[in-house]
N, C-alpha and C. Protein backbone atom coordinates (compact mmCIF):
# COMPACT_ATOMS: atom_id res chain seq x y z
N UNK A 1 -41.26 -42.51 44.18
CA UNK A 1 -40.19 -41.68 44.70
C UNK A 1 -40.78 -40.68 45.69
N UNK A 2 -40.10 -40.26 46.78
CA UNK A 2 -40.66 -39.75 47.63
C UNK A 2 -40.31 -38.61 47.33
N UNK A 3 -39.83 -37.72 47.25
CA UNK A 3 -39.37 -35.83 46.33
C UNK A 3 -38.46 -35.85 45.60
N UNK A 4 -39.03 -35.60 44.69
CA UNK A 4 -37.71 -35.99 43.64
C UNK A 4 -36.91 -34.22 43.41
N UNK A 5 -37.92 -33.38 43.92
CA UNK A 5 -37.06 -31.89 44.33
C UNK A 5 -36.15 -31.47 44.78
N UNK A 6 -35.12 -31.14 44.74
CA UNK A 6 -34.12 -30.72 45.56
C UNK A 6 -34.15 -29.16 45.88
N UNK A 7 -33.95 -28.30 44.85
CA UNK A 7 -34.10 -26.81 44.85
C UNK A 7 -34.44 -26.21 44.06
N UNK A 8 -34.47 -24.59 43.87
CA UNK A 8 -35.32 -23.92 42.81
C UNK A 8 -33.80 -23.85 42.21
N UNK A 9 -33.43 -23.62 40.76
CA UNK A 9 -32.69 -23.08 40.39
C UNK A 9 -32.60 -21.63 39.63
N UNK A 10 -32.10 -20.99 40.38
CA UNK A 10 -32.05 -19.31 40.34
C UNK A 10 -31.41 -18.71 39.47
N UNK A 11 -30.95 -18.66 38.40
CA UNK A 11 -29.77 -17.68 37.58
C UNK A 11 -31.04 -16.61 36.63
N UNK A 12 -30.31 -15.83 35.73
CA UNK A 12 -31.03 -15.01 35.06
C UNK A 12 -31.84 -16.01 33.85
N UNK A 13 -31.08 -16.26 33.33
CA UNK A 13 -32.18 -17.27 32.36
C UNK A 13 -33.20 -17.75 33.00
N UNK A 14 -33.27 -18.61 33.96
CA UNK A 14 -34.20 -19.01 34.55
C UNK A 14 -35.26 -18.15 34.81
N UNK A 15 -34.87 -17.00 35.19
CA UNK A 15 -35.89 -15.64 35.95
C UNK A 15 -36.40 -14.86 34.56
N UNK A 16 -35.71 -15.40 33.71
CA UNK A 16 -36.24 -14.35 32.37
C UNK A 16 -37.39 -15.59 31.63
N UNK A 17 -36.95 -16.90 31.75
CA UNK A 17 -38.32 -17.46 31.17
C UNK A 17 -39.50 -18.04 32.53
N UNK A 18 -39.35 -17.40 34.26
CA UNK A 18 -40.73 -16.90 34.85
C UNK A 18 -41.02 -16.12 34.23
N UNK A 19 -40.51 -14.90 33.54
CA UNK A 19 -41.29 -13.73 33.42
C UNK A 19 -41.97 -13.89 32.18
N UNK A 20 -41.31 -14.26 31.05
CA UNK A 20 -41.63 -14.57 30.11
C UNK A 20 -42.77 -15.34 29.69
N UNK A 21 -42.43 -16.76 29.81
CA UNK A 21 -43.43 -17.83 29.35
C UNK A 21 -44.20 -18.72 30.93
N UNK A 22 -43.77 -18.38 31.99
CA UNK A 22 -44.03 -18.83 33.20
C UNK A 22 -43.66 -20.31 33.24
N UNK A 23 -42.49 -20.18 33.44
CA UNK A 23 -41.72 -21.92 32.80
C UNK A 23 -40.61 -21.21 34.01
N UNK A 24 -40.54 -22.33 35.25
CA UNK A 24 -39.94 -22.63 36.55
C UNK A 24 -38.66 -23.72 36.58
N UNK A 25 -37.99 -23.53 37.07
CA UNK A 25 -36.71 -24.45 36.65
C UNK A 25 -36.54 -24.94 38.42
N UNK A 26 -35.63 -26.16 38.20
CA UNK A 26 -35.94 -26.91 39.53
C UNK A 26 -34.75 -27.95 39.42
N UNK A 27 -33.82 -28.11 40.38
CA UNK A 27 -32.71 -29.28 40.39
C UNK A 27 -33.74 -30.33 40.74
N UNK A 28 -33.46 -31.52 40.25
CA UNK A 28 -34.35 -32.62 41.01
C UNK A 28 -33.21 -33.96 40.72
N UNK A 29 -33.68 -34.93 41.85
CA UNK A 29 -32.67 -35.97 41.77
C UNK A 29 -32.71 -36.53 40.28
N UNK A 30 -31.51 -37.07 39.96
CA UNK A 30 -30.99 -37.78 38.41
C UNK A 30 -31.76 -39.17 38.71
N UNK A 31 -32.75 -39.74 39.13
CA UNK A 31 -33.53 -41.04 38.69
C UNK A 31 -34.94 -40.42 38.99
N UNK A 32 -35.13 -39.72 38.93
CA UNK A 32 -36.52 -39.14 38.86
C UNK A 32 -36.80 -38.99 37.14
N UNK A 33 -38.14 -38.85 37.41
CA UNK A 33 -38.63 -39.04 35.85
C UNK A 33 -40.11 -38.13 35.67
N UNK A 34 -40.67 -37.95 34.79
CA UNK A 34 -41.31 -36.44 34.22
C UNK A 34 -42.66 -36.77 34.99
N UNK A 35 -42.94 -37.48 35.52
CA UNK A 35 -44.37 -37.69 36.08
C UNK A 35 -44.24 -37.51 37.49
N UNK A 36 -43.04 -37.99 38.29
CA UNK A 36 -42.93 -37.93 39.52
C UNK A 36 -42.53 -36.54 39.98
N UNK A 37 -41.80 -35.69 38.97
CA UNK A 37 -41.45 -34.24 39.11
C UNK A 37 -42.97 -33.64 39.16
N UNK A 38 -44.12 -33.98 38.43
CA UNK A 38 -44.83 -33.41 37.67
C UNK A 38 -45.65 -33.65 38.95
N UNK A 39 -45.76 -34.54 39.98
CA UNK A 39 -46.94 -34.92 40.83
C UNK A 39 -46.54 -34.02 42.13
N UNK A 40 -44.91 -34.00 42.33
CA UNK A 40 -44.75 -33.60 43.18
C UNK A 40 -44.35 -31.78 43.47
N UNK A 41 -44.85 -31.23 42.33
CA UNK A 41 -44.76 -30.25 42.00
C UNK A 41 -46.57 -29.35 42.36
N UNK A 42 -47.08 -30.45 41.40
CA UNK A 42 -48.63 -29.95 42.00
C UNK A 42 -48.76 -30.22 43.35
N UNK A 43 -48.78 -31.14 44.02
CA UNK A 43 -48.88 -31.43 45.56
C UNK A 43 -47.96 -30.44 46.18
N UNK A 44 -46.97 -30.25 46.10
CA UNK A 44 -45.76 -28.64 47.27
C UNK A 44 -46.70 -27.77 46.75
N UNK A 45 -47.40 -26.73 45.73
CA UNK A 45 -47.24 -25.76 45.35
C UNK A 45 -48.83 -25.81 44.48
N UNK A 46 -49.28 -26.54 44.80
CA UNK A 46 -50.96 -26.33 44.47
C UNK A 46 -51.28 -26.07 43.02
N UNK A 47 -50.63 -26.23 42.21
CA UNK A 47 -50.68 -25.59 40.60
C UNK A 47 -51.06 -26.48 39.55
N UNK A 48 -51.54 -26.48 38.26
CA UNK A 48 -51.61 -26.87 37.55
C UNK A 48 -50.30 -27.24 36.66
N UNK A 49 -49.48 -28.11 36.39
CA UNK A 49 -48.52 -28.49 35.52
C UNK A 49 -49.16 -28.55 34.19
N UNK A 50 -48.80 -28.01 32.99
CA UNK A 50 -49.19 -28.44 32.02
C UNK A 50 -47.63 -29.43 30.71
N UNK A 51 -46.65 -28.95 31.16
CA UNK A 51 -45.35 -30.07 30.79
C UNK A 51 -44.33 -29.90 31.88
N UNK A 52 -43.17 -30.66 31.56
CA UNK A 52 -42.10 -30.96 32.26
C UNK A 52 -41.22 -31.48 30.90
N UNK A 53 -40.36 -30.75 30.93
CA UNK A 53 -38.90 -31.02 30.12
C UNK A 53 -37.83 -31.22 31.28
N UNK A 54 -36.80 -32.78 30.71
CA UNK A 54 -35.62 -32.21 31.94
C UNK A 54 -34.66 -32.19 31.06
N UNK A 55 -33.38 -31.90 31.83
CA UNK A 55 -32.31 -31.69 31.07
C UNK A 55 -31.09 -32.47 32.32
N UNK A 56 -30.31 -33.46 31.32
CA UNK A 56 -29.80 -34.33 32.42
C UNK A 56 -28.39 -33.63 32.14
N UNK A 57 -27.31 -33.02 33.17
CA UNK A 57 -26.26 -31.92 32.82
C UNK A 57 -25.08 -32.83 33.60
N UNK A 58 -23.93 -32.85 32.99
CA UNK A 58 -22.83 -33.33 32.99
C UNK A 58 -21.78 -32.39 34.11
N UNK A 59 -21.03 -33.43 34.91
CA UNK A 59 -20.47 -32.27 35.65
C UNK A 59 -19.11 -32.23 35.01
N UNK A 60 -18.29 -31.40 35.03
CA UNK A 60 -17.07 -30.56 34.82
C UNK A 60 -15.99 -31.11 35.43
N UNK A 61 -15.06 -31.59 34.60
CA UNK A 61 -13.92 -32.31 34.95
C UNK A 61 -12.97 -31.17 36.04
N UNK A 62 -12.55 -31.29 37.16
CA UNK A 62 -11.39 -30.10 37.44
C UNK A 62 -10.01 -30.01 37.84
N UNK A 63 -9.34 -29.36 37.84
CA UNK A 63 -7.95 -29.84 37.87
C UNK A 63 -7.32 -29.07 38.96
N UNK A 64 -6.51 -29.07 39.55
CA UNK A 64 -5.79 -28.55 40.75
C UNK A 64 -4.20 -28.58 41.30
N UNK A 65 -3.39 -27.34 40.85
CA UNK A 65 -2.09 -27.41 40.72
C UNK A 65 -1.35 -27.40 42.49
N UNK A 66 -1.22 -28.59 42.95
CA UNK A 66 -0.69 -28.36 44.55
C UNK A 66 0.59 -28.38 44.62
N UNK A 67 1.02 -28.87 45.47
CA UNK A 67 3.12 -28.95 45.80
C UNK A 67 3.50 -30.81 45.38
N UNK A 68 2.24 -31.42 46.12
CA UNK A 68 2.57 -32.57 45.56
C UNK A 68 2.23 -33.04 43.77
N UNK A 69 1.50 -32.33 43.52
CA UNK A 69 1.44 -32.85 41.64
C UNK A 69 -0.10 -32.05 41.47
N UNK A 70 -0.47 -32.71 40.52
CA UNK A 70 -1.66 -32.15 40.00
C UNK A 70 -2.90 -33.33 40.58
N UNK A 71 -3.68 -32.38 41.06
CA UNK A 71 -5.37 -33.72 41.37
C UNK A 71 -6.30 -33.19 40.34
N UNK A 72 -6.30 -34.11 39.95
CA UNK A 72 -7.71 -34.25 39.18
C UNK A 72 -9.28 -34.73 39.76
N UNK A 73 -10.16 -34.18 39.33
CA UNK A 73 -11.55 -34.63 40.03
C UNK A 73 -12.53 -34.21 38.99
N UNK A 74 -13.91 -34.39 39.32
CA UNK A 74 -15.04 -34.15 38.27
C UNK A 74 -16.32 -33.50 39.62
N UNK A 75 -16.93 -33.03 39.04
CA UNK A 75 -17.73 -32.25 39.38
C UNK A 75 -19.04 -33.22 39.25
N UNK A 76 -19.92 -33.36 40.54
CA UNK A 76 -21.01 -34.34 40.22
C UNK A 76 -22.31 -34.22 39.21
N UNK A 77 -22.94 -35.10 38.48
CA UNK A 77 -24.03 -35.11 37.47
C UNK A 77 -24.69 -34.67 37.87
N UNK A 78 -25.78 -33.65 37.21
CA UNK A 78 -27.13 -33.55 38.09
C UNK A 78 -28.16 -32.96 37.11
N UNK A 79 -29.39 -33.11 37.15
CA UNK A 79 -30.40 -32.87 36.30
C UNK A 79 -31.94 -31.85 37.23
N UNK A 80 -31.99 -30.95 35.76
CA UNK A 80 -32.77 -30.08 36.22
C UNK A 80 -33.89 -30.23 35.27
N UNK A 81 -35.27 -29.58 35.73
CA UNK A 81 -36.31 -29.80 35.37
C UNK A 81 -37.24 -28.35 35.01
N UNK A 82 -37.81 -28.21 34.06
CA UNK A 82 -38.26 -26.76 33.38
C UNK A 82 -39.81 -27.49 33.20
N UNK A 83 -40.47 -26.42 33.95
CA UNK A 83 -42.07 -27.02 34.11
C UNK A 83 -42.46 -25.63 34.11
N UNK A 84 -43.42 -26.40 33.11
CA UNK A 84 -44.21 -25.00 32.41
C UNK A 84 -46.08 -25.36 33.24
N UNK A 85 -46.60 -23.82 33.84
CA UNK A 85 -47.74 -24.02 34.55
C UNK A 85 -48.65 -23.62 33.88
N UNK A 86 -49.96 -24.02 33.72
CA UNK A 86 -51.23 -23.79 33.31
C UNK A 86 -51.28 -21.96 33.07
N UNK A 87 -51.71 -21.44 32.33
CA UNK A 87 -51.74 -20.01 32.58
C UNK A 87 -52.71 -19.73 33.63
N UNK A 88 -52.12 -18.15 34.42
CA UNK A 88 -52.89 -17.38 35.57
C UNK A 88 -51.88 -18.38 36.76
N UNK A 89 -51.18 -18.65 36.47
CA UNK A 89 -50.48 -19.43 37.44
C UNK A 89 -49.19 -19.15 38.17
N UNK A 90 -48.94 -18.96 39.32
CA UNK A 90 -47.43 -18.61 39.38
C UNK A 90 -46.80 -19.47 40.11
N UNK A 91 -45.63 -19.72 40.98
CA UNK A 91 -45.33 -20.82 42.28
C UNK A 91 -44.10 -19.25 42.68
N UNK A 92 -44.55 -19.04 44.22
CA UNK A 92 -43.81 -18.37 44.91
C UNK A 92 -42.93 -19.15 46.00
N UNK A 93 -41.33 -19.54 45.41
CA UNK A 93 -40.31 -20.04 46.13
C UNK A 93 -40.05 -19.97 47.45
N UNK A 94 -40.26 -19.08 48.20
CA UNK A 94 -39.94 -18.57 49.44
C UNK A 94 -40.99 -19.14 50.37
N UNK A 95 -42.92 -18.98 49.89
CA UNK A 95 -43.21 -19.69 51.22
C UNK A 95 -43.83 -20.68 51.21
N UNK A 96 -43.46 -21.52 49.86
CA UNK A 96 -43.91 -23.20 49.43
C UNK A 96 -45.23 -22.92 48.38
N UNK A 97 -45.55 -21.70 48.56
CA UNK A 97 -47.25 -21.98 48.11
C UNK A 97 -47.09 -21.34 46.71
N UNK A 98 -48.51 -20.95 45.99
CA UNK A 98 -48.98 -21.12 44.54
C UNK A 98 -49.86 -19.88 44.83
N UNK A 99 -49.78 -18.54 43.84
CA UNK A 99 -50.79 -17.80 43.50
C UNK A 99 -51.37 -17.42 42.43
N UNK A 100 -52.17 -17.23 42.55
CA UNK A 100 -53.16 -16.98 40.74
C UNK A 100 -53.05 -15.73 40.83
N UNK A 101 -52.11 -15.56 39.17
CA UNK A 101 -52.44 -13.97 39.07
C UNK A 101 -53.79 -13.41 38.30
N UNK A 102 -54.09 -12.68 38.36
CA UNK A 102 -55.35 -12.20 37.64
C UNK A 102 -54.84 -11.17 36.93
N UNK A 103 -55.06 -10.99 35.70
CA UNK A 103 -54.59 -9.98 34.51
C UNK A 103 -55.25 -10.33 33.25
């Protein structure tokens, strides 16, 4: 697979287990699989991977009251990926790269 990355995924949970356990969350395409996340994660961002958990997430049926009747639709599948880095390790989103913290 050629990137199986798509984006960082940003909410507070996510930002509370960087701070926490240094465990990075990441949309990645739904036929990607834990090794190809895992290769292409060290190669963007220079880091040590030590796991990869994904979580494959269901999209949300939705409904919509117009003049002609009601539309129905679903919200598309998509799966995200929680990769935990070697300690002293960080990945900074903004300019692709990887820094070692020292502490």
């Amino acid at each position: 697979m050629k990137n199986p990355l798509l984006r960082p995924w940003l909410t507070e949970k996510s930002t509370g287990l960087t701070e926490q356990k240094g465990q990075y969350v990441f949309v990645v395409k739904p036929e990607a699989d834990k090794i190809d996340i895992k290769m292409a994660i060290e190669e963007k961002f220079g880091v040590d991977v030590k796991s990869v958990r994904t979580v494959y997430c269901l999209g949300k049926s939705r409904r919509q009251n117009t003049r002609k009747g009601l539309i129905t639709g679903k919200k598309s599948d998509w799966k995200k990926a929680i990769v935990t880095l070697a300690d002293g390790q960080a990945i900074d989103y903004y300019s692709g790269s990887s820094q070692k913290s020292e502490g």
